[in-house]
C-alpha atoms as a PDB file:
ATOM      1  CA  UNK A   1      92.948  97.870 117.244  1.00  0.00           C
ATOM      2  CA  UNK A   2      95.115  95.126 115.613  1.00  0.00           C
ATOM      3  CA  UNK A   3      98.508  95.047 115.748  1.00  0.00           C
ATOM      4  CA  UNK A   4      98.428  92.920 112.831  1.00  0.00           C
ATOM      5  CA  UNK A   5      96.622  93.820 110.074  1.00  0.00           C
ATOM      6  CA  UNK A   6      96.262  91.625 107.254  1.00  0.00           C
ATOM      7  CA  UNK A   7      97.744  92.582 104.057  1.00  0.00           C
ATOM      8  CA  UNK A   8      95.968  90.859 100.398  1.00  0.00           C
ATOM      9  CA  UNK A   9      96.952  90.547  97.148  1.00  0.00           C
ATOM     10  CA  UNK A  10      93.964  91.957  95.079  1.00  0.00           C
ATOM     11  CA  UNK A  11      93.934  92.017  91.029  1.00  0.00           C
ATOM     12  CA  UNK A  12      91.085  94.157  89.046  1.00  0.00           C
ATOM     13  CA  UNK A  13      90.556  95.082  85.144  1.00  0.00           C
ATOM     14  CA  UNK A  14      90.981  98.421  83.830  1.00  0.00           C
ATOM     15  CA  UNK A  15      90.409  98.756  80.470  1.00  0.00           C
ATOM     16  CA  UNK A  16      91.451  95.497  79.350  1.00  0.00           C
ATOM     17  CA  UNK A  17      94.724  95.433  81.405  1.00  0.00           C
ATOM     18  CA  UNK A  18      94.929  93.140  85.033  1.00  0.00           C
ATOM     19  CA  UNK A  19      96.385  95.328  87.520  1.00  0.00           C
ATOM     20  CA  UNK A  20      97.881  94.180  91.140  1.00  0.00           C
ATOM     21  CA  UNK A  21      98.035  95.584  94.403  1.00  0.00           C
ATOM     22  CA  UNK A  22      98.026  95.379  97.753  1.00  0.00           C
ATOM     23  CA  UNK A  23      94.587  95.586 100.868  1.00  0.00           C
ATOM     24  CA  UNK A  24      95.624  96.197 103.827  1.00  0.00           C
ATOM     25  CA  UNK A  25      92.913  95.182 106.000  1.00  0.00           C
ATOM     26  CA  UNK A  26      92.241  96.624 109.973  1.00  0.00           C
ATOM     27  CA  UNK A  27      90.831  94.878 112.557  1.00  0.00           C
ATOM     28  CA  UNK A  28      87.330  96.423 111.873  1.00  0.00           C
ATOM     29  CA  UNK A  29      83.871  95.836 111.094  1.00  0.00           C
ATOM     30  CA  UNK A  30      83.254  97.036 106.799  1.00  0.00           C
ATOM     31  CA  UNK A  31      86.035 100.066 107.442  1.00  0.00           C
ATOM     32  CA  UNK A  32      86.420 102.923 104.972  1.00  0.00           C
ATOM     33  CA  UNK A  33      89.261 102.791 102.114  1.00  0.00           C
ATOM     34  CA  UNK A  34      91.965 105.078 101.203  1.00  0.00           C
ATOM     35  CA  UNK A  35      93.442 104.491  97.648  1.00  0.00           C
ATOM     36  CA  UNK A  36      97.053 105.289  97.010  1.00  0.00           C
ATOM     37  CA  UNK A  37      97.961 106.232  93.524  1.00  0.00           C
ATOM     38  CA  UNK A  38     101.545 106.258  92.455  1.00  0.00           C
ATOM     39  CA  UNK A  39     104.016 108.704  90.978  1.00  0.00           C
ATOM     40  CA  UNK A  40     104.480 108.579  86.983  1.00  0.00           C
ATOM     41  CA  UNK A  41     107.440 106.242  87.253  1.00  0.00           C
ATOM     42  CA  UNK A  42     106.873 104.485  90.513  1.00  0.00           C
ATOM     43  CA  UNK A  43     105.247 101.543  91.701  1.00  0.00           C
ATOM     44  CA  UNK A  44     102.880 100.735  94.595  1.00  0.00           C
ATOM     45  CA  UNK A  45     105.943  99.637  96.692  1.00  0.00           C
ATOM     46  CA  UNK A  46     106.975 103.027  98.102  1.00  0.00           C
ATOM     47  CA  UNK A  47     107.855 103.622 101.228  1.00  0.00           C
ATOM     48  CA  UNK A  48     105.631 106.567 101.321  1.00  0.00           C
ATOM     49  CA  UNK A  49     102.474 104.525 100.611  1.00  0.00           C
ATOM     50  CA  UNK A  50     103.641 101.684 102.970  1.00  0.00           C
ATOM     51  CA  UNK A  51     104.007 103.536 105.869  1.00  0.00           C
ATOM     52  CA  UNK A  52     100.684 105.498 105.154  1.00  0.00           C
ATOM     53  CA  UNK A  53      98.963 102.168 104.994  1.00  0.00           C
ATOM     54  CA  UNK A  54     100.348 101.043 108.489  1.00  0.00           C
ATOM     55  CA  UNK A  55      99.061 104.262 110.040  1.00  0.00           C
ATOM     56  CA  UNK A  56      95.399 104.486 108.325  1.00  0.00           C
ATOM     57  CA  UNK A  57      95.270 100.938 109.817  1.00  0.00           C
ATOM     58  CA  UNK A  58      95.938 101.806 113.206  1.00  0.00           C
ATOM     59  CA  UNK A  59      93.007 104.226 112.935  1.00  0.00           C
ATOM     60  CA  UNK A  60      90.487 101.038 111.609  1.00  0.00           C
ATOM     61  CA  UNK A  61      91.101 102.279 107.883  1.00  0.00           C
ATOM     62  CA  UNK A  62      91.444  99.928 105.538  1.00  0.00           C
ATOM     63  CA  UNK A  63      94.778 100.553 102.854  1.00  0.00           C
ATOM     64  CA  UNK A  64      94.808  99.885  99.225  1.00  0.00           C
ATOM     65  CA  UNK A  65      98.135 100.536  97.193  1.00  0.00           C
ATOM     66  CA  UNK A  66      97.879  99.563  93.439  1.00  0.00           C
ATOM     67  CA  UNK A  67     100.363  99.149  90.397  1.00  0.00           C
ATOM     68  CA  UNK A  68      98.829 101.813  87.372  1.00  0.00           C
ATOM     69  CA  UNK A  69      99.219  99.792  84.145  1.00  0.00           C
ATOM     70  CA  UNK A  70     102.641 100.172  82.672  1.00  0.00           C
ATOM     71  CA  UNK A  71     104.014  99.693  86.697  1.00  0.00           C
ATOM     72  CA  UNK A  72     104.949  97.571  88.485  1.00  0.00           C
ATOM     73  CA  UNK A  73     103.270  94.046  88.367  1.00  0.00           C
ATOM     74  CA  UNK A  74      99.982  94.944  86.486  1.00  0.00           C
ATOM     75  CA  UNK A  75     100.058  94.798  82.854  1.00  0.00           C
ATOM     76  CA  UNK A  76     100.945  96.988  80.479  1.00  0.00           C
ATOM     77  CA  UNK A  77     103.539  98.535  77.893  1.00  0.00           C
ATOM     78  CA  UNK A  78     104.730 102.472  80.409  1.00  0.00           C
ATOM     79  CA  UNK A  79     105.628 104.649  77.439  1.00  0.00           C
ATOM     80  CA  UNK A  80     102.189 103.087  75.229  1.00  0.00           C
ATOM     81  CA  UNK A  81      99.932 103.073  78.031  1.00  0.00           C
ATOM     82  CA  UNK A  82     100.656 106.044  80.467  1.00  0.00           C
ATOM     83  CA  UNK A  83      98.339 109.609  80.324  1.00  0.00           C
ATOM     84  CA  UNK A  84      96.510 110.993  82.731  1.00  0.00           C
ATOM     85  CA  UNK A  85      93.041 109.922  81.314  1.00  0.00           C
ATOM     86  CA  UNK A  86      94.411 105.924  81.709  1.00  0.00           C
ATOM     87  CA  UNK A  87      95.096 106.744  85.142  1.00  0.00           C
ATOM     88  CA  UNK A  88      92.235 108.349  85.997  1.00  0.00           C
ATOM     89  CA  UNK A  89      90.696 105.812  84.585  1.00  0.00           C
ATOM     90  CA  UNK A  90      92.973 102.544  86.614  1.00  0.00           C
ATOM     91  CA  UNK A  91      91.657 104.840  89.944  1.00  0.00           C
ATOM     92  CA  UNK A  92      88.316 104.771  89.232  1.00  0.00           C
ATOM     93  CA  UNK A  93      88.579 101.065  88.940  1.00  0.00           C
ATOM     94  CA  UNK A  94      90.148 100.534  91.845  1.00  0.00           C
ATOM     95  CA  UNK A  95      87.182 102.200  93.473  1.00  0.00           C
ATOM     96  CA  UNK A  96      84.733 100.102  91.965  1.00  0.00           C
ATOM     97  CA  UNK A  97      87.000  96.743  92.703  1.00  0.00           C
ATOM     98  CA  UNK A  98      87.322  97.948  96.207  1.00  0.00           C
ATOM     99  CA  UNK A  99      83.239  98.709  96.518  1.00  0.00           C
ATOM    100  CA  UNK A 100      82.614  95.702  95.478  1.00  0.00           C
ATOM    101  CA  UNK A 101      84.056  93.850  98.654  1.00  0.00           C
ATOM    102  CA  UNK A 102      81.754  92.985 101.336  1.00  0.00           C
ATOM    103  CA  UNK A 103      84.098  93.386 103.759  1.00  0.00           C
ATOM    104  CA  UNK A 104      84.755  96.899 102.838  1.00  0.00           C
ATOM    105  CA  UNK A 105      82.639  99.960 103.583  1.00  0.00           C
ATOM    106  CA  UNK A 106      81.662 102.943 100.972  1.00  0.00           C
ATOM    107  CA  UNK A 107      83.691 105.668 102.313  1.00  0.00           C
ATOM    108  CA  UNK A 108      86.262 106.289 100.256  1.00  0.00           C
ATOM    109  CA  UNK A 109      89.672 108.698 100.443  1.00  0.00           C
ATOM    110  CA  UNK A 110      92.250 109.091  98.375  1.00  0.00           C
ATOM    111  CA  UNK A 111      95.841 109.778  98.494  1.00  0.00           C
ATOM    112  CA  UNK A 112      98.344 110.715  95.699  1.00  0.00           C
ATOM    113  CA  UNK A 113     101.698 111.665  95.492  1.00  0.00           C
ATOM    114  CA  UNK A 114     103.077 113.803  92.676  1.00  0.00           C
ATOM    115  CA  UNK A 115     101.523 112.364  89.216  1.00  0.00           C
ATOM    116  CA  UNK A 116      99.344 110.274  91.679  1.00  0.00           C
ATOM    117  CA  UNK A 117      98.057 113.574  92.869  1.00  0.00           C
ATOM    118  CA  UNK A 118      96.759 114.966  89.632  1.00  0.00           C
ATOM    119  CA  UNK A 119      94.820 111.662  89.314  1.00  0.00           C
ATOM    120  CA  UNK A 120      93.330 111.793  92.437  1.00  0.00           C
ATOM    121  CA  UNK A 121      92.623 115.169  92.025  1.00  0.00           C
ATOM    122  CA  UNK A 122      90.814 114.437  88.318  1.00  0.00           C
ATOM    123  CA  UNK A 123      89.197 111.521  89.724  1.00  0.00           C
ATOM    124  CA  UNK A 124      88.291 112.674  93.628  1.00  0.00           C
ATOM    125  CA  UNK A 125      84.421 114.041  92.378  1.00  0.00           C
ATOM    126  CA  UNK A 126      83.743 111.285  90.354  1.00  0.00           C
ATOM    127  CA  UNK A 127      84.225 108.376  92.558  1.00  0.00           C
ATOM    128  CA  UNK A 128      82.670 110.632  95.632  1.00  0.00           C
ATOM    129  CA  UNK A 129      85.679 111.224  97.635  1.00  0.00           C
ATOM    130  CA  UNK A 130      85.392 111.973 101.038  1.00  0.00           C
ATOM    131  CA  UNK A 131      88.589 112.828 101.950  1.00  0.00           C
ATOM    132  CA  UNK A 132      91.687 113.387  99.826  1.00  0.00           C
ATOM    133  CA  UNK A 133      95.492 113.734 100.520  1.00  0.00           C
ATOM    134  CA  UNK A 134      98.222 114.868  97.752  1.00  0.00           C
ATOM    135  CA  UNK A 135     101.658 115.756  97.456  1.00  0.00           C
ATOM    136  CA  UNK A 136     103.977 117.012  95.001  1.00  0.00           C
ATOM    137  CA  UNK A 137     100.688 117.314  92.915  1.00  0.00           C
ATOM    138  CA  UNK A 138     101.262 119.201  89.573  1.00  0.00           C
ATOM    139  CA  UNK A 139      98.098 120.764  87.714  1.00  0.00           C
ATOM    140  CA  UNK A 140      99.667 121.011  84.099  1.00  0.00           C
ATOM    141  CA  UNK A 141     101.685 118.124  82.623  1.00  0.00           C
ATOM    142  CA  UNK A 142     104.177 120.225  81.631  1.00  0.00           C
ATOM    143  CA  UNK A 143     105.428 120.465  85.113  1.00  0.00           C
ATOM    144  CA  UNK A 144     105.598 116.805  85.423  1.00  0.00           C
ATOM    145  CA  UNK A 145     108.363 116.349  82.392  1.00  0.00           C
ATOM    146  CA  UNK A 146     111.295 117.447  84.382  1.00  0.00           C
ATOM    147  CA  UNK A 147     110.816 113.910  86.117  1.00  0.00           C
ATOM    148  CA  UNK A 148     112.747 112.035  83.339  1.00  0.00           C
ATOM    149  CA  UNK A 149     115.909 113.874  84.570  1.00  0.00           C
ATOM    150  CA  UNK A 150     115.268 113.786  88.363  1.00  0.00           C
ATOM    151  CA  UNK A 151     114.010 111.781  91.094  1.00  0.00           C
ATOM    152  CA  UNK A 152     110.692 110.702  91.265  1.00  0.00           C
ATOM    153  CA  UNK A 153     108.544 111.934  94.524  1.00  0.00           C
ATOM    154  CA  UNK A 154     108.022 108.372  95.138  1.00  0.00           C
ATOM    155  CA  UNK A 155     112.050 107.785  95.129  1.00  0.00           C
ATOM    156  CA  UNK A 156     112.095 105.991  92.085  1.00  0.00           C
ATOM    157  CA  UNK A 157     114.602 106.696  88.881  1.00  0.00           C
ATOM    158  CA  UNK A 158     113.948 105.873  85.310  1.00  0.00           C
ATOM    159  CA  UNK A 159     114.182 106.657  81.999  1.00  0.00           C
ATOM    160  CA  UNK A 160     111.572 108.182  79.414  1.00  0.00           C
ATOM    161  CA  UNK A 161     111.559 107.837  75.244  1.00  0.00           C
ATOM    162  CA  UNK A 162     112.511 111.224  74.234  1.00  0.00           C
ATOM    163  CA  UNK A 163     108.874 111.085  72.530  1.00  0.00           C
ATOM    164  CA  UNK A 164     107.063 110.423  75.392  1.00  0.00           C
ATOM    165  CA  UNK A 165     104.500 113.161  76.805  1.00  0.00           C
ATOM    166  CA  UNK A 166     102.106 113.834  79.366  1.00  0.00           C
ATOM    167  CA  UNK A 167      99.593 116.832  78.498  1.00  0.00           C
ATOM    168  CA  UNK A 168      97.112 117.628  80.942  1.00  0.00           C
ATOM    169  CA  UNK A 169      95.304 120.473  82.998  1.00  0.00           C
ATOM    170  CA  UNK A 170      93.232 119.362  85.866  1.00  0.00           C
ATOM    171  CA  UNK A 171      92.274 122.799  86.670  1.00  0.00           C
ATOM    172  CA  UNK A 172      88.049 122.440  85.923  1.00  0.00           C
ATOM    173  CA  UNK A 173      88.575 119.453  88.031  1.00  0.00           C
ATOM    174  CA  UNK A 174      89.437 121.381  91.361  1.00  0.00           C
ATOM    175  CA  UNK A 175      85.730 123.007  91.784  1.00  0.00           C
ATOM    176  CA  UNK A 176      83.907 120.783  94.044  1.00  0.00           C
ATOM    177  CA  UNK A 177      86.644 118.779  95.517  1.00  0.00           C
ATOM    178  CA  UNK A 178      86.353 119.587  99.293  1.00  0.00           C
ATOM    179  CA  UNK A 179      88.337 117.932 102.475  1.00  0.00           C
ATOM    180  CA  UNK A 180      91.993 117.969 101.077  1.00  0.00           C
ATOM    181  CA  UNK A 181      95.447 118.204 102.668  1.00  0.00           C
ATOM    182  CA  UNK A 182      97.807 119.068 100.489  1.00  0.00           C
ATOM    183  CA  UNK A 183     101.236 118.750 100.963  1.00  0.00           C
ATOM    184  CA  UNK A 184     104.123 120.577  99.051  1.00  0.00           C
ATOM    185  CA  UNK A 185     108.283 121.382  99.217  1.00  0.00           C
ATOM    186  CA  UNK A 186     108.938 124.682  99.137  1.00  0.00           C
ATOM    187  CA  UNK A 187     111.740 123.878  96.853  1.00  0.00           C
ATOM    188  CA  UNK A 188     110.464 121.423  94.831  1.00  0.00           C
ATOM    189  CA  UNK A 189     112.295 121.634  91.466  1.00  0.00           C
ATOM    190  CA  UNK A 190     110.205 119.048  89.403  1.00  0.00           C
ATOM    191  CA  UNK A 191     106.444 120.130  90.414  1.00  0.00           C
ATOM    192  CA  UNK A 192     106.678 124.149  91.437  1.00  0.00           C
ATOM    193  CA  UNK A 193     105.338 124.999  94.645  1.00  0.00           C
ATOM    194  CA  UNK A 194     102.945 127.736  93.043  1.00  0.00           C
ATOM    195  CA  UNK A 195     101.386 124.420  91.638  1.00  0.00           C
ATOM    196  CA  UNK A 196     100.154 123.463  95.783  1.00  0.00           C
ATOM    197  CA  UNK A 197      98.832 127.560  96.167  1.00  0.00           C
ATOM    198  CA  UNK A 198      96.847 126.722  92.903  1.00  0.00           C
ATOM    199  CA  UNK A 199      94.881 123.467  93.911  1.00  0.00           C
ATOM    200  CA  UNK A 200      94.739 125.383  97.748  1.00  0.00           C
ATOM    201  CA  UNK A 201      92.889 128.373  96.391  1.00  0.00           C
ATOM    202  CA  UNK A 202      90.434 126.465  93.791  1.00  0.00           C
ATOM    203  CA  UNK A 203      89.274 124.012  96.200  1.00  0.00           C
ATOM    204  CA  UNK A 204      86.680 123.997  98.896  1.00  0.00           C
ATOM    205  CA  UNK A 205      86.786 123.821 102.838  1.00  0.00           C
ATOM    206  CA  UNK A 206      87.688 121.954 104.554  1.00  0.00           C
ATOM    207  CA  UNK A 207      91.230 122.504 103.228  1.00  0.00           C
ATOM    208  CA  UNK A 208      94.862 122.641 104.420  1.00  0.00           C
ATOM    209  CA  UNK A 209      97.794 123.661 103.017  1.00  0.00           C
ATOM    210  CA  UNK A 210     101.194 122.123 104.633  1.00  0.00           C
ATOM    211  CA  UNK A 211     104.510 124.259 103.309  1.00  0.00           C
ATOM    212  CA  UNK A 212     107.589 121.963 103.485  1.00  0.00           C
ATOM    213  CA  UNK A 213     110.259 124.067 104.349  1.00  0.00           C
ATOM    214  CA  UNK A 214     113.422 123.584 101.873  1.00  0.00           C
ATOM    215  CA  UNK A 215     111.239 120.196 100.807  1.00  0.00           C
ATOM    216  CA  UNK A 216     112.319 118.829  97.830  1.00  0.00           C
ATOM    217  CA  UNK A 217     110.332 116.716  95.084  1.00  0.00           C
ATOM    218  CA  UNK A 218     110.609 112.977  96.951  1.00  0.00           C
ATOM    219  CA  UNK A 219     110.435 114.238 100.284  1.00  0.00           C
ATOM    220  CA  UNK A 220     113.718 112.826 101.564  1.00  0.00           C
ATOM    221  CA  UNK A 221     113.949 114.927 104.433  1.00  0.00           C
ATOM    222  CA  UNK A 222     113.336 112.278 107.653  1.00  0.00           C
ATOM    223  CA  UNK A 223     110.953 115.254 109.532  1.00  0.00           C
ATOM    224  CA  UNK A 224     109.534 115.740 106.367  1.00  0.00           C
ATOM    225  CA  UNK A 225     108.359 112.281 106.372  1.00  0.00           C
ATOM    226  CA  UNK A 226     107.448 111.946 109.513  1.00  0.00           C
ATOM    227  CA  UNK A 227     105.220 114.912 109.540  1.00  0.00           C
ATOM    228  CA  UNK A 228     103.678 113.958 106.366  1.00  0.00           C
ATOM    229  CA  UNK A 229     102.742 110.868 107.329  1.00  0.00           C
ATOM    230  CA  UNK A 230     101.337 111.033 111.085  1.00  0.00           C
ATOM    231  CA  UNK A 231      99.339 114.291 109.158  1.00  0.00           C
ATOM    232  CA  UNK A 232      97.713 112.530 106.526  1.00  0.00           C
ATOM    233  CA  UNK A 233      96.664 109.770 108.627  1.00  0.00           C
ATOM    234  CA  UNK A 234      94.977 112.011 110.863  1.00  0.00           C
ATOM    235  CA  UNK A 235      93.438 113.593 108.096  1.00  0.00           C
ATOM    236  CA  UNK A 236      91.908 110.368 106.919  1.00  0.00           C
ATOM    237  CA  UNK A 237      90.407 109.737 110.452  1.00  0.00           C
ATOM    238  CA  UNK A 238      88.740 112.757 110.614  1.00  0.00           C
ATOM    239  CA  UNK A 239      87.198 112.501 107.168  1.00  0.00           C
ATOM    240  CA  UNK A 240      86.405 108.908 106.698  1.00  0.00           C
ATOM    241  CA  UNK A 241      85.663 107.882 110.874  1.00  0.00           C
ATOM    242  CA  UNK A 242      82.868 110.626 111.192  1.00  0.00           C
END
């Protein structure tokens, strides 16, 4: 395997707006894709996604971290532009801009963390995921609000318009999504843990369920981290390397 993989800048439409991210490429022969998708006020630049991307890698799996519009570098006005349908929709494009390379395989996995999560999960049967990781992952919006007063589980801060919103319910989306890890803090205060025993019991085998113990909503526990991680790496080996 390489111990230098090669890391692109890539830029794709969705829905008008140019979004930016980052390929982190293997040294392999057409290798399968995960797509990260970000927390509701983060960027593609977390740590979390970063050190995901070097691990998938070392595996021969290729890495592709992306701003949502409204983030980061791709366009886009955050408080005008930001629902879970826009998302979903940014994710799905990323799938197709990734597809399109011919120095990319088809097998595709995705990996979300907190709002990231409930994209993947809304998107994962549409764009014929083969594997899919989550964390924080809430299934209502409603659970997602408390974010404007706390950490976000990508480690970011910010601030939200009093009249901004997120509605959503991903619930019908869970049937049929099969091969997921899902990781969760037991004391998650933003997203509530009952949100990870949800998405466990609605979705198909094979499926795992990884309790972190007095976790919070960004993870900051090092173990935590590490675990999470080496886990979901492994996970995408054994679901996209078949």
């Amino acid at each position: 395997m390489n111990s230098k993989p090669l890391c692109r800048k890539i830029t794709f439409h969705s829905d008008g707006y140019l979004l930016s991210g980052t390929l982190h490429l293997p040294d392999a022969d057409r290798p399968p894709v995960v797509i990260g998708s970000h927390g509701l006020l983060s960027s593609s630049e977390s740590p979390k996604q970063q050190e995901l991307a070097a691990l998938c890698n070392r595996y021969g799996i290729a890495y592709f971290r992306f701003d949502h519009r409204g983030c980061g570098a791709s366009q886009g006005y955050f408080p005008e532009v930001t629902s879970l349908k826009s998302r979903t929709a940014d994710l799905r494009n990323a799938v197709d801009a990734v597809r399109r390379r011919p120095d990319l395989g088809q097998r595709i996995g995705l990996f979300g963390s907190s709002m990231g999560g409930a994209t993947c999960l809304a998107a994962a049967r549409e764009v014929a995921a083969e594997a899919v990781v989550i964390y924080a992952a809430p299934v209502r919006g409603g659970n997602i609000q408390r974010v404007r007063i706390q950490d976000d589980a990508d480690g970011e801060m910010a601030s939200l318009p009093d009249t901004f919103s997120l509605q959503f319910d991903v619930t019908e989306k869970l049937n049929g999504i099969h091969n997921i890890l899902i990781f969760h803090g037991d004391a998650d205060t933003v997203v509530p843990f009952a949100d990870a025993r949800e998405i466990h019991a609605l979705t198909g085998e094979p499926k795992r369920l990884i309790a972190l113990e007095k976790g919070d909503h960004r993870m900051s526990r090092k173990d935590h981290q590490q675990l999470f991680a080496r886990e979901a790496a492994q996970w995408f080996a054994s679901g996209l390397l078949r």
